[in-house]
Protein backbone atom coordinates (compact mmCIF):
# COMPACT_ATOMS: atom_id res chain seq x y z
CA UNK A 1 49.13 106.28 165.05
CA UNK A 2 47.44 109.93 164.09
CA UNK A 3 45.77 111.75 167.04
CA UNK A 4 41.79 111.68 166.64
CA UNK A 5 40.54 115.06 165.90
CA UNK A 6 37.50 114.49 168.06
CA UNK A 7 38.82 115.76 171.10
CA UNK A 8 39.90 119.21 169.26
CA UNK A 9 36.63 119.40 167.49
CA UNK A 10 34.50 118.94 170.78
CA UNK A 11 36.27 121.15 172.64
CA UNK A 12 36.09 124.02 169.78
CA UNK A 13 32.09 123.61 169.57
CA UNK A 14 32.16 123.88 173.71
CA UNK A 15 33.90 127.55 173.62
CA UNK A 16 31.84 128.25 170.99
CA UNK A 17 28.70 127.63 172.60
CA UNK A 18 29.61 129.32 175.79
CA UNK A 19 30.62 132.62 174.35
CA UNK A 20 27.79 132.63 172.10
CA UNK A 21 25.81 131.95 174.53
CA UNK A 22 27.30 134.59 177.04
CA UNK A 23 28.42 137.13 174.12
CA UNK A 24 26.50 136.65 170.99
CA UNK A 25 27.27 135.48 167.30
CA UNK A 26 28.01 138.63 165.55
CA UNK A 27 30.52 139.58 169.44
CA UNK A 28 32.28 136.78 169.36
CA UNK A 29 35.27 136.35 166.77
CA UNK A 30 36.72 133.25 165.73
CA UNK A 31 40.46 133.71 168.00
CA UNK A 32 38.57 134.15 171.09
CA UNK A 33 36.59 130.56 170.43
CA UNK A 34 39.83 128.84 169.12
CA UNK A 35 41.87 130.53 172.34
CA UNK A 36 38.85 129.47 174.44
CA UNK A 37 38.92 125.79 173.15
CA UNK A 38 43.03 126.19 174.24
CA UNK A 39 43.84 125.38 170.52
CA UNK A 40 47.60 127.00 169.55
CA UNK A 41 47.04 126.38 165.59
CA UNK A 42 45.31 129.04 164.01
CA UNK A 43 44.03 126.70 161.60
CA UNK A 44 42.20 124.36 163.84
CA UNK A 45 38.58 126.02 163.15
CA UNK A 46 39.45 126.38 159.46
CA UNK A 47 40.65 122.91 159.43
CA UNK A 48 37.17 121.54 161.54
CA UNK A 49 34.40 123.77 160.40
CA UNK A 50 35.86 125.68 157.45
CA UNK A 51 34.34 129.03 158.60
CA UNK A 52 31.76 130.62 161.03
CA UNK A 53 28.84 130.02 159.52
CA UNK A 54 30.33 126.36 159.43
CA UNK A 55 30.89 126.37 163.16
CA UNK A 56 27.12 127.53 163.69
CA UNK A 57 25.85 124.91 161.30
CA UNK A 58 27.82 122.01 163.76
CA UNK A 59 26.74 123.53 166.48
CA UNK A 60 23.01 123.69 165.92
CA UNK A 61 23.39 120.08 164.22
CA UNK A 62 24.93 118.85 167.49
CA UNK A 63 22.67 120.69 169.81
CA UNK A 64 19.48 120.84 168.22
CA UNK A 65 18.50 117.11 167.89
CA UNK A 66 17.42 117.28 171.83
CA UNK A 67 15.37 119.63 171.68
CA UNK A 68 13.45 118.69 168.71
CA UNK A 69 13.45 114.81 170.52
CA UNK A 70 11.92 116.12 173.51
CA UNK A 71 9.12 118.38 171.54
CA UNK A 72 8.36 114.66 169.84
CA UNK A 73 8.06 112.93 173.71
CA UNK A 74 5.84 115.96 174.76
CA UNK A 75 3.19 115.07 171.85
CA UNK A 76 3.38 111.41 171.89
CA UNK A 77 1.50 112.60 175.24
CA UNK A 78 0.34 115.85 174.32
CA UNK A 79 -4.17 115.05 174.41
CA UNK A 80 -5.36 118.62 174.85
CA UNK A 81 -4.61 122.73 174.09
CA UNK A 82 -2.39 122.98 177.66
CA UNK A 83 -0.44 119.56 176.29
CA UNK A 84 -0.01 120.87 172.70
CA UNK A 85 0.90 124.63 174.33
CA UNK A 86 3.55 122.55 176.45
CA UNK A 87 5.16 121.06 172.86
CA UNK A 88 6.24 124.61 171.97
CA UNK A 89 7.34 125.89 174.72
CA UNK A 90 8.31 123.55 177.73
CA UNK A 91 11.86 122.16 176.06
CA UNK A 92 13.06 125.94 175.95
CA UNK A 93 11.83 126.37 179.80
CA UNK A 94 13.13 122.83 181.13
CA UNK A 95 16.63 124.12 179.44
CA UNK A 96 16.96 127.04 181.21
CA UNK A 97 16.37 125.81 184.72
CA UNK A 98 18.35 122.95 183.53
CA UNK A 99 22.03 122.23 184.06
CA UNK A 100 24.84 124.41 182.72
CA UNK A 101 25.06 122.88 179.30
CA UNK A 102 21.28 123.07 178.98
CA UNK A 103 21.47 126.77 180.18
CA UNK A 104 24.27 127.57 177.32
CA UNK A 105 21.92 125.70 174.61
CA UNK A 106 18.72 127.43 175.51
CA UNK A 107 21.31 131.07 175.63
CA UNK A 108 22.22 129.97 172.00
CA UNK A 109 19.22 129.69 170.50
CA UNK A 110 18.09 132.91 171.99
CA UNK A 111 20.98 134.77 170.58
CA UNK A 112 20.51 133.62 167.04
CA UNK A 113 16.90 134.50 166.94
CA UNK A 114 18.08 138.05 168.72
CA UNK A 115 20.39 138.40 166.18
CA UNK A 116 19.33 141.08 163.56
CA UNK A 117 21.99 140.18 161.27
CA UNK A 118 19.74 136.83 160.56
CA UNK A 119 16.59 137.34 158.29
CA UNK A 120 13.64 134.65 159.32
CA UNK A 121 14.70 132.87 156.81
CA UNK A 122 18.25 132.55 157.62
CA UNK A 123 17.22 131.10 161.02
CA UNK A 124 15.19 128.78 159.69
CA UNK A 125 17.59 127.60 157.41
CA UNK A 126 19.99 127.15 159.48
CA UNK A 127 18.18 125.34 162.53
CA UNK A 128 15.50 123.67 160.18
CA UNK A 129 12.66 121.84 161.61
CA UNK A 130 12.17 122.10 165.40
CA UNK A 131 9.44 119.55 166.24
CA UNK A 132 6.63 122.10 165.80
CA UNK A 133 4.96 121.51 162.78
CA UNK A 134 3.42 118.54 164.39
CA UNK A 135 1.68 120.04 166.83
CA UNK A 136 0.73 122.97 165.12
CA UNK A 137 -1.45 120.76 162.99
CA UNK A 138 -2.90 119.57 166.31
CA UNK A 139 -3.25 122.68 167.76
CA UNK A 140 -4.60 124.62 164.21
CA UNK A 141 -8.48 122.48 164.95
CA UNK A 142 -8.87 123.77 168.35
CA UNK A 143 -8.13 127.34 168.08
CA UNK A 144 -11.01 129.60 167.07
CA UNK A 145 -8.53 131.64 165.52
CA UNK A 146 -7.93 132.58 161.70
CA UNK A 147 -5.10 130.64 160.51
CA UNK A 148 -3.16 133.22 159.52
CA UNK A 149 -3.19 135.08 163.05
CA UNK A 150 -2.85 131.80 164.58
CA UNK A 151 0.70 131.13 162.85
CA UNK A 152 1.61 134.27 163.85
CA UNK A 153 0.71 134.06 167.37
CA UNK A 154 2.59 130.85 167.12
CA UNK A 155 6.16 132.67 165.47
CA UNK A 156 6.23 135.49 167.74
CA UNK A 157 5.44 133.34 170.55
CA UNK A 158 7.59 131.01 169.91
CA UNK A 159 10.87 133.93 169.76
CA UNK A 160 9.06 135.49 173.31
CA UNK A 161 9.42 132.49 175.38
CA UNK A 162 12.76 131.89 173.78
CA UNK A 163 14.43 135.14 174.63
CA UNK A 164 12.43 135.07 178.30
CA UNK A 165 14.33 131.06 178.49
CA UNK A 166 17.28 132.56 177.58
CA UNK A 167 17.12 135.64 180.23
CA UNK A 168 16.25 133.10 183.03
CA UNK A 169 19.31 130.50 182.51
CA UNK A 170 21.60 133.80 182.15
CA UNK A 171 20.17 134.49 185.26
CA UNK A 172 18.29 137.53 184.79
CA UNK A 173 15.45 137.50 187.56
CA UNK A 174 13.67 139.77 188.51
CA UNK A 175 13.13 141.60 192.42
CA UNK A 176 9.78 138.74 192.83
CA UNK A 177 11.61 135.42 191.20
CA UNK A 178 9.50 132.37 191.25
CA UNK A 179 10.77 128.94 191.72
CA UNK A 180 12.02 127.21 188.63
CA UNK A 181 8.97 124.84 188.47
CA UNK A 182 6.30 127.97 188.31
CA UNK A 183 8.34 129.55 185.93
CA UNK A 184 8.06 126.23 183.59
CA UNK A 185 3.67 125.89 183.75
CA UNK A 186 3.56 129.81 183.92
CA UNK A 187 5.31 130.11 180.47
CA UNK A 188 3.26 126.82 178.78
CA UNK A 189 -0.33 129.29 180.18
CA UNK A 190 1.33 132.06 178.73
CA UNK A 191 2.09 130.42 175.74
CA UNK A 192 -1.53 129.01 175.60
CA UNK A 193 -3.33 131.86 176.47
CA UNK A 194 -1.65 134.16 173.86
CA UNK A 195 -2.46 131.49 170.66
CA UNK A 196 -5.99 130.74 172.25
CA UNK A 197 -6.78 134.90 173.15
CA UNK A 198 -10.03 136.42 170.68
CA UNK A 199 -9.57 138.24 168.06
């Protein structure tokens, strides 16, 4: 009976997220992911994901799913501005004082939006919907903000609290840390009070 090629496949996306995460897309070559994942055959990446941009495409398919889920939980609840503000941001926080594999995720996703190599349009191509056009529509009413400054807010934002996520499960406190929970409400009343700021 033929081997599954599960195992190999898991274990490839694995090394791949934790050098990405730790190294970057554009640092991290192919070998090192394949020797990472303790895979001998040269092939095996071919043979699984066909290329990189193959392996990033599984990767965000396997990975992205949760946080888009938990974005959908958070509005089910979400009743006013600091709820909606929570939709955006809180998955990205919750992953990085999360556990290791939530760390590596929320790492991820920072480097592909850090990534200059990627056009806007490439990254959202290849992570597609995120669970945010939802609550934009919920949050576009009760802002007193023009629409198109509003969106903006939302995109830069949106990459902001990302990259700070990203520095905090890497690690990267500062001299006067606060405790994980702080750091979780003080980025949702960042978040909030940079869409809701006048013009």
């Amino acid at each position: 009976m033929p081997r599954s090629p599960e195992p190999a496949r898991r274990r490839l996306l694995d090394a791949a997220l934790e050098l990405f995460a730790a190294q970057g897309i554009a640092a991290t070559s192919l070998r090192e992911i394949r020797l990472a994942a303790g895979q001998a055959n040269s092939g095996a990446l071919h043979y699984h994901f066909g290329d990189k941009d193959g392996l990033l495409r599984a990767l965000v398919e396997r990975e992205v799913p949760a946080l888009v889920a938990r974005r959908g939980e958070l509005l089910v609840e979400a009743d006013d501005l600091s709820s909606l503000a929570e939709v955006f941001v809180l998955p990205f926080a919750e992953m990085a004082t999360g556990d290791a594999h939530q760390k590596q995720v929320v790492q991820f996703l920072g480097q592909i939006h850090d990534d200059v190599s990627f056009s806007v349009a490439d990254i959202s191509e290849l992570i597609g919907p995120t669970g945010t056009a939802d609550a934009y529509a919920r949050l576009r009413p009760l802002v007193e903000v023009p629409d198109d400054l509003l969106a903006e807010r939302v995109r830069v934002g949106l990459n902001a609290y990302l990259h700070v996520a990203a520095l905090w499960a890497r690690g990267e406190r500062r001299e006067h840390q606060v405790s994980d929970e702080v750091f979780r409400t003080n980025l949702v009343a960042m978040f909030l009070g940079a869409v809701t700021a006048p013009v």
